[in-house]
Protein backbone atom coordinates (compact mmCIF):
# COMPACT_ATOMS: atom_id res chain seq x y z
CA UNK A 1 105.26 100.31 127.64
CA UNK A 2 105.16 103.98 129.16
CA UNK A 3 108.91 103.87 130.07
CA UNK A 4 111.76 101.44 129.88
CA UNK A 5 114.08 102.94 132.85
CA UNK A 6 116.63 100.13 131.98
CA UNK A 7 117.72 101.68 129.04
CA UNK A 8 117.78 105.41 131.03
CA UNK A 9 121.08 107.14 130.16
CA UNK A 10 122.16 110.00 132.11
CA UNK A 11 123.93 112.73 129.97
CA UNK A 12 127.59 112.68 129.16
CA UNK A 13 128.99 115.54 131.60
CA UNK A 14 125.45 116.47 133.44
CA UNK A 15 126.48 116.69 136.71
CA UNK A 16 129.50 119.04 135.64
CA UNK A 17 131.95 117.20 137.94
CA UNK A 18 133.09 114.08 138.65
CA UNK A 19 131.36 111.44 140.60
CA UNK A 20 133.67 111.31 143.37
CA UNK A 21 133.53 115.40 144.08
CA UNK A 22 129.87 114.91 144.02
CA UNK A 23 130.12 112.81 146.45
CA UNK A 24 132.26 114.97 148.96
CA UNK A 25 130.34 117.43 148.79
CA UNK A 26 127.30 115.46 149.70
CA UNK A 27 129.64 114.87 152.87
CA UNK A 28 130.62 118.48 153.13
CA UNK A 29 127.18 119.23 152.96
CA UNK A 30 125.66 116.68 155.58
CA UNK A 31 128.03 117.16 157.97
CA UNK A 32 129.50 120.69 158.15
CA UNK A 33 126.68 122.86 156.46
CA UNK A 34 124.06 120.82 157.71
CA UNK A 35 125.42 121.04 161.66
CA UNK A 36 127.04 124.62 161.34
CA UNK A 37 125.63 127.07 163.67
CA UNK A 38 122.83 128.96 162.52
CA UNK A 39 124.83 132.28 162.59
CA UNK A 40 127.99 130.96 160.68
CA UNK A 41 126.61 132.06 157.05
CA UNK A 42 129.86 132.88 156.32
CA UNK A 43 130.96 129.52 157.15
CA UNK A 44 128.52 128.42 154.79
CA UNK A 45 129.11 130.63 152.09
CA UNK A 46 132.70 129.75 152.43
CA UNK A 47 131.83 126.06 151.97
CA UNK A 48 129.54 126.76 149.08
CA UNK A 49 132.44 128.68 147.30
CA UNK A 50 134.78 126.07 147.86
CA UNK A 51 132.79 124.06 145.81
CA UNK A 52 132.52 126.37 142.73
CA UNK A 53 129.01 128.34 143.95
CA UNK A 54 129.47 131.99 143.22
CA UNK A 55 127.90 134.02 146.20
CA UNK A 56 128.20 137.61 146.87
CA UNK A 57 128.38 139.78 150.16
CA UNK A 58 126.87 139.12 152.88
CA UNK A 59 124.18 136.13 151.96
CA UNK A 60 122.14 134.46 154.49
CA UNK A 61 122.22 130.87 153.95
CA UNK A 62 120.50 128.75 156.70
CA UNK A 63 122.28 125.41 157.34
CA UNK A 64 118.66 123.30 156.47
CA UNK A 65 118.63 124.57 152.77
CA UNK A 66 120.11 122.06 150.35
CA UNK A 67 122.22 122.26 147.05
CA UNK A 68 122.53 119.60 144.85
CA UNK A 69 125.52 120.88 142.65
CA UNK A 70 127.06 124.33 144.19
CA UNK A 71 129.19 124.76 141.07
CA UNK A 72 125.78 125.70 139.04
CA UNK A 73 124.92 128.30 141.60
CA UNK A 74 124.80 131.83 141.64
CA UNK A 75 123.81 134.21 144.43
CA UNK A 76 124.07 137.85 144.19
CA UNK A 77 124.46 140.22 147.12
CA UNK A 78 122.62 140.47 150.40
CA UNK A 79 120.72 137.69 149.27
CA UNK A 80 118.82 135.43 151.84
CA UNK A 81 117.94 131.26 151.51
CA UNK A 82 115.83 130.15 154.04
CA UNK A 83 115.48 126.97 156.40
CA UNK A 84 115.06 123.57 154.68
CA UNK A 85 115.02 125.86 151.05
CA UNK A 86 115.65 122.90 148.13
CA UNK A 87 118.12 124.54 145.29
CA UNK A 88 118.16 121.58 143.36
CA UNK A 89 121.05 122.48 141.03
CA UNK A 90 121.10 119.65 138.57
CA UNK A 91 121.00 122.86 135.90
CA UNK A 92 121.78 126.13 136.80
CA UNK A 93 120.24 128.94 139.25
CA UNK A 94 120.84 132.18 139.04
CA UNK A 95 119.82 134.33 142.09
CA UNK A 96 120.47 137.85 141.83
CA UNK A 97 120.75 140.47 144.54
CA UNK A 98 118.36 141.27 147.12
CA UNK A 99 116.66 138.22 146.64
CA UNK A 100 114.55 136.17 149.49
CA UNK A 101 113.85 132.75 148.89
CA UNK A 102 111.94 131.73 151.54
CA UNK A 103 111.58 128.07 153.82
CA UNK A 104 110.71 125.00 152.28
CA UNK A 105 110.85 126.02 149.03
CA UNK A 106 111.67 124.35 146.13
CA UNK A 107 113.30 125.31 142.96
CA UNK A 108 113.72 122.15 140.65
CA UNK A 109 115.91 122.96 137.39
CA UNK A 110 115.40 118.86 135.98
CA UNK A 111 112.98 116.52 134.72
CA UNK A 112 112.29 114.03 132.80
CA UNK A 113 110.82 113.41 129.39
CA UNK A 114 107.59 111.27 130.16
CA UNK A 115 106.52 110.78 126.59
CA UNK A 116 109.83 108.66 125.83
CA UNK A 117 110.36 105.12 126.90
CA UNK A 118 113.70 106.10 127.56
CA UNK A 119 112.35 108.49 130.43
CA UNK A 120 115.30 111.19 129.41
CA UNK A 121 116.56 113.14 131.88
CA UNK A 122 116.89 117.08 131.12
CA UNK A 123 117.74 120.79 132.72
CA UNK A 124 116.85 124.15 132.61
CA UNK A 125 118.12 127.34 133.97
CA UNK A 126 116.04 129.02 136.73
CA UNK A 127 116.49 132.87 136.94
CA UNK A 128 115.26 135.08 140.16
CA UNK A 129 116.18 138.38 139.60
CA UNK A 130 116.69 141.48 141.87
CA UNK A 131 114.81 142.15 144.59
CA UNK A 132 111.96 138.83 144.30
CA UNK A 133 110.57 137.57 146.89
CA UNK A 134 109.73 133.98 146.91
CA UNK A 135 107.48 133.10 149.99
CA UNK A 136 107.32 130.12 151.82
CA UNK A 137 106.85 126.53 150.27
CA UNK A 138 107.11 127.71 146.33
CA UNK A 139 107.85 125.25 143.81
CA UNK A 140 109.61 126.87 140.64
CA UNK A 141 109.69 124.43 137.33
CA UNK A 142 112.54 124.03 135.41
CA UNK A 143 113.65 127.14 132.88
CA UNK A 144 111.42 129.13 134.63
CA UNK A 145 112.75 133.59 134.97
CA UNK A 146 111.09 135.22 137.99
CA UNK A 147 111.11 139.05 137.03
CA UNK A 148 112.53 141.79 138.85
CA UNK A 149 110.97 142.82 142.41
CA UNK A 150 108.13 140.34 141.93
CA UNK A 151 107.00 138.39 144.86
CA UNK A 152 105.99 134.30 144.48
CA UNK A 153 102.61 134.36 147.65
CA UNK A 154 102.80 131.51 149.59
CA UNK A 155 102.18 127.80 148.34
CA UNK A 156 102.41 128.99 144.80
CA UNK A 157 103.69 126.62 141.96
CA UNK A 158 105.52 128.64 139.09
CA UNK A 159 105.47 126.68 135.97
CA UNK A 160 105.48 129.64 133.89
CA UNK A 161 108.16 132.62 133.84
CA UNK A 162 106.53 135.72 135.97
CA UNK A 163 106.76 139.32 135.04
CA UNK A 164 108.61 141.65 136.53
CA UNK A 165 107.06 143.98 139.58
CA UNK A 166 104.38 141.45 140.48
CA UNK A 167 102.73 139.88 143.14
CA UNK A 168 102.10 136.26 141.68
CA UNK A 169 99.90 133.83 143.54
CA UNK A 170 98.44 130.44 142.73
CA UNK A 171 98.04 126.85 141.00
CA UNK A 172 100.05 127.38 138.57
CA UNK A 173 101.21 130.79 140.08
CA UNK A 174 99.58 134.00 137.85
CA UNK A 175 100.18 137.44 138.38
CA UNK A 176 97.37 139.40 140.20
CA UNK A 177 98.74 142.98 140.96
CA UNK A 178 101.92 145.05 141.12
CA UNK A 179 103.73 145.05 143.95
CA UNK A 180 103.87 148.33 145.43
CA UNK A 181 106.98 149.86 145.91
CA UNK A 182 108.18 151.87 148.88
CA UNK A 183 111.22 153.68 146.99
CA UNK A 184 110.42 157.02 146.51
């Protein structure tokens, strides 16, 4: 047998919190993130910090992105998280200042471990750096480090870390050129 998900355990302590504030914030979430006007980011960010999620000055967070767990988040300054963005925060994400991370995509810090019967359950840290750009409908694999002012093209999937000052673009996502700057 391939896996035997009746004998699936998850992790003492994975989620970080209880059950029950977990579950509020699911609520939080669904019902005043979710249905906050789309210029109340502060209302959001407020939300998101109530919950643990450190965010910095003035972040753009659209009310369609999700977070799983916002006390594994990090967002630096004048950041930006686009509509129906996933941040699925079962480990940690780290997003650092001047980031874009653009609609529908998807940055997935768990998995499982297919090649056990016990189909274990485990996370990794996801890193975007200064300045990246991830366009629209990226998927970034667990434990994955985007480098400093890269930029993920459109549709990509990242399974492997990407250097800094890139334009990355593909299936998996591979670095193609530097990104040219406009600082002078």
């Amino acid at each position: 047998m391939a896996q035997r998900l009746s004998q699936f355990v998850l992790p003492k302590n994975f989620r970080a919190k209880h059950a029950v504030i977990v579950q509020i914030w699911w609520i939080v979430q669904s019902v005043f993130f979710a249905r906050s006007p789309q210029f109340l980011y502060g209302w959001r960010r407020f939300l998101l910090r109530l919950f643990g999620a450190k965010i910095g000055k003035n972040v753009i967070i659209r009310p369609s992105a999700k977070v799983t767990y916002p006390w594994k988040l990090t967002i630096g300054d004048n950041s930006w998280i686009g509509d129906d963005v996933e941040l699925y925060t079962l480990g940690e994400i780290e997003i650092g200042k001047n980031a874009v991370i653009s609609q529908k995509s998807y940055l997935c810090t768990a998995s499982h471990d297919y090649t056990k019967e016990t189909f274990d359950i485990y996370q990794r840290k996801i890193v975007i750096e200064d300045e990246v750009w991830i366009a629209t409908d990226v998927f970034i694999a667990p434990g994955i480090t985007i480098g400093k002012c890269a930029v993920v093209g459109a549709r990509s999937t990242v399974l492997d870390d990407m250097p800094a000052g890139m334009v990355c673009v593909g299936y998996p996502a591979r670095p193609i050129k530097p990104r040219v700057s406009t600082h002078v």
